[in-house]
Protein backbone atom coordinates (compact mmCIF):
# COMPACT_ATOMS: atom_id res chain seq x y z
CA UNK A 1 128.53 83.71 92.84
CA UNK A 2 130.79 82.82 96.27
CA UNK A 3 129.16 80.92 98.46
CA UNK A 4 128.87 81.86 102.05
CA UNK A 5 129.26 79.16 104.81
CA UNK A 6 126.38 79.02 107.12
CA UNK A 7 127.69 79.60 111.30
CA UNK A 8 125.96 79.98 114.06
CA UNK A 9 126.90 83.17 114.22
CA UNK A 10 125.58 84.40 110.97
CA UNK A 11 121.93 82.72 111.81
CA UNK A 12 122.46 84.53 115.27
CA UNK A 13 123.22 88.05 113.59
CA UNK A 14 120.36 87.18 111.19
CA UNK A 15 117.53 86.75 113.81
CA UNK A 16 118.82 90.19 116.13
CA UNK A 17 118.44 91.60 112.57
CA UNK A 18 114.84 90.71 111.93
CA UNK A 19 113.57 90.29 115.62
CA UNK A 20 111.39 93.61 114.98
CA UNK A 21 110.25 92.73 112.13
CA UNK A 22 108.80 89.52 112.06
CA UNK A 23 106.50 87.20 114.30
CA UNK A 24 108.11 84.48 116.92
CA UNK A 25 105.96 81.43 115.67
CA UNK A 26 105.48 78.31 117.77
CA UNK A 27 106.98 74.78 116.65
CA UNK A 28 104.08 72.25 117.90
CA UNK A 29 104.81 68.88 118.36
CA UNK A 30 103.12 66.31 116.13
CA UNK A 31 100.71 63.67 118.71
CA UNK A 32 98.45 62.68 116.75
CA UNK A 33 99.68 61.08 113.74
CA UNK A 34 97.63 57.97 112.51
CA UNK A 35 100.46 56.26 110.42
CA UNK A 36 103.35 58.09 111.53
CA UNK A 37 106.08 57.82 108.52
CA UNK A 38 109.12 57.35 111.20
CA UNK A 39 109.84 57.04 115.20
CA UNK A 40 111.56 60.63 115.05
CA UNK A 41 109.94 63.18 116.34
CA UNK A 42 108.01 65.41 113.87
CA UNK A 43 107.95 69.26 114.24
CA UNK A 44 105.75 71.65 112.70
CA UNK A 45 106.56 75.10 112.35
CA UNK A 46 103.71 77.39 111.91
CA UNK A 47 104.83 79.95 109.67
CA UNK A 48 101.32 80.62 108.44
CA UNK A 49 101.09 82.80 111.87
CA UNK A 50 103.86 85.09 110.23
CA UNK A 51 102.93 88.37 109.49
CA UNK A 52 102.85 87.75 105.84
CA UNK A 53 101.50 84.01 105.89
CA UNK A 54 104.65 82.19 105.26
CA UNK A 55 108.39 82.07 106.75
CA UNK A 56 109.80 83.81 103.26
CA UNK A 57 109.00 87.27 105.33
CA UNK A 58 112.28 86.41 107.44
CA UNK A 59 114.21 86.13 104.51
CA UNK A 60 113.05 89.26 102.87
CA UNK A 61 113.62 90.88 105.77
CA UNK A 62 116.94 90.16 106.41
CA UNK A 63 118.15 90.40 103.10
CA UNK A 64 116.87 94.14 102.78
CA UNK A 65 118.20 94.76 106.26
CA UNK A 66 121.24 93.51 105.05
CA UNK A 67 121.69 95.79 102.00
CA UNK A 68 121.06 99.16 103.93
CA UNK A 69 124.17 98.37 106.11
CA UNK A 70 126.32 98.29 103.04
CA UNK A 71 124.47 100.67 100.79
CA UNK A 72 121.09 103.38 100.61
CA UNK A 73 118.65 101.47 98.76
CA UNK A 74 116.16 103.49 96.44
CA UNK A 75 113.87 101.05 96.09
CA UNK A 76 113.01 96.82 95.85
CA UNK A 77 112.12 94.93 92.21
CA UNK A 78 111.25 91.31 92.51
CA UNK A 79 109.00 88.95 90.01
CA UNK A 80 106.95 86.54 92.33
CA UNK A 81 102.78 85.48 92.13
CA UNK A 82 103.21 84.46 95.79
CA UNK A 83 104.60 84.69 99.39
CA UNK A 84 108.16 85.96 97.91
CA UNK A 85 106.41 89.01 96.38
CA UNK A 86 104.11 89.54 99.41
CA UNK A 87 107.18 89.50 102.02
CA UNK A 88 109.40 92.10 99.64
CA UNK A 89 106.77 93.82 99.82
CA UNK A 90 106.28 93.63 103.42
CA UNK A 91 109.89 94.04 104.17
CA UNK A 92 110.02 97.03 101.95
CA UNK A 93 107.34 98.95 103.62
CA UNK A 94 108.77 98.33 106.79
CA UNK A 95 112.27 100.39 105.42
CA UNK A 96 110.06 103.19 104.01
CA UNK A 97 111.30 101.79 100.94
CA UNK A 98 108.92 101.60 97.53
CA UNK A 99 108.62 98.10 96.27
CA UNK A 100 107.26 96.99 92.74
CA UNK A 101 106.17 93.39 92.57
CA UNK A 102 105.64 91.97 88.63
CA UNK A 103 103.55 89.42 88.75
CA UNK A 104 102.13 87.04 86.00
CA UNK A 105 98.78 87.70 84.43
CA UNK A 106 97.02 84.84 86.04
CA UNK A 107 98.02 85.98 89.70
CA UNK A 108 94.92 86.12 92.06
CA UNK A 109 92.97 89.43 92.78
CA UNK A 110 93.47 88.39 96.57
CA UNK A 111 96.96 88.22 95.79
CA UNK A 112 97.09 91.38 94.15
CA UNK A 113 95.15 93.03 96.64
CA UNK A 114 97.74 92.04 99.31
CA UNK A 115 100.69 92.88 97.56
CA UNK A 116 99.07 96.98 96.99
CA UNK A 117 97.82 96.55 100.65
CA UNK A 118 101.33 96.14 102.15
CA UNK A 119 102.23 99.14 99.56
CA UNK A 120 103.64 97.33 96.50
CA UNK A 121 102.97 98.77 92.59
CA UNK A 122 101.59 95.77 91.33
CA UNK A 123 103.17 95.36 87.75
CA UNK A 124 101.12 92.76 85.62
CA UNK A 125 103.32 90.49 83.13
CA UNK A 126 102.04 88.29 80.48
CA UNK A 127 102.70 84.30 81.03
CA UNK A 128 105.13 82.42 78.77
CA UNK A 129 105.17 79.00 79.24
CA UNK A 130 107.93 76.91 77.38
CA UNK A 131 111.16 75.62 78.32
CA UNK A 132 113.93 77.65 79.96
CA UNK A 133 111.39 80.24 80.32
CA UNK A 134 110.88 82.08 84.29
CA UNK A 135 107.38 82.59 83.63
CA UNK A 136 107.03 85.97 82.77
CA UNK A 137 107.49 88.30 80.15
């Protein structure tokens, strides 16, 4: 796979893509650290405000975005028992797009319930564990 270098520009086009479709969420400085690890100053992001719970809804977002300006998408696949699956899910719904989610058979029923909220066939795949193995089967 090529790799793409990272500009300014392409984190700029990224962010006009998304800016509908996902939450502005505040950085908040950190005061009130008891053994601070360093004398930089720490950030925190709160991505758990983002309308999915976690920042991988930008991602998902974009990349779908993405994919309808070169091509008409029929539909989303991913594999995920977390935030990925709940922000392709997300991002699909938001393109009027059907998304199926597999997810492993030990995923939560909050999970699950999420991932058919935001509109998502929830697929249910048995667990392999072992080496060189993704998970699911």
């Amino acid at each position: 796979m090529a790799s793409t270098r990272i500009s300014s520009d392409l984190i700029e086009q990224a962010a006009q893509r998304i800016k509908d479709r996902v939450r502005r969420t505040p950085c908040l400085r950190t005061r009130f650290i008891r053994q601070p690890l360093t004398r930089a100053r720490l950030m925190l992001k709160l991505d758990c405000l983002q309308v999915t719970g976690s920042f991988k809804a930008r991602g998902a977002n974009n990349a779908l975005l993405r994919l309808e300006e070169t091509a008409a998408p029929k539909g989303v696949v991913t594999a995920s028992s977390g935030n990925h699956g709940l922000a392709v899910a997300y991002a699909a719904r938001a393109s009027n797009l059907p998304a199926a989610v597999y997810v492993p058979s030990l995923t939560s029923v909050v999970k699950v319930a999420r991932l058919k909220a935001w509109g998502a066939e929830v697929i249910v795949a048995a667990v392999i564990c072992g080496a060189g193995s993704d998970g699911l089967a």
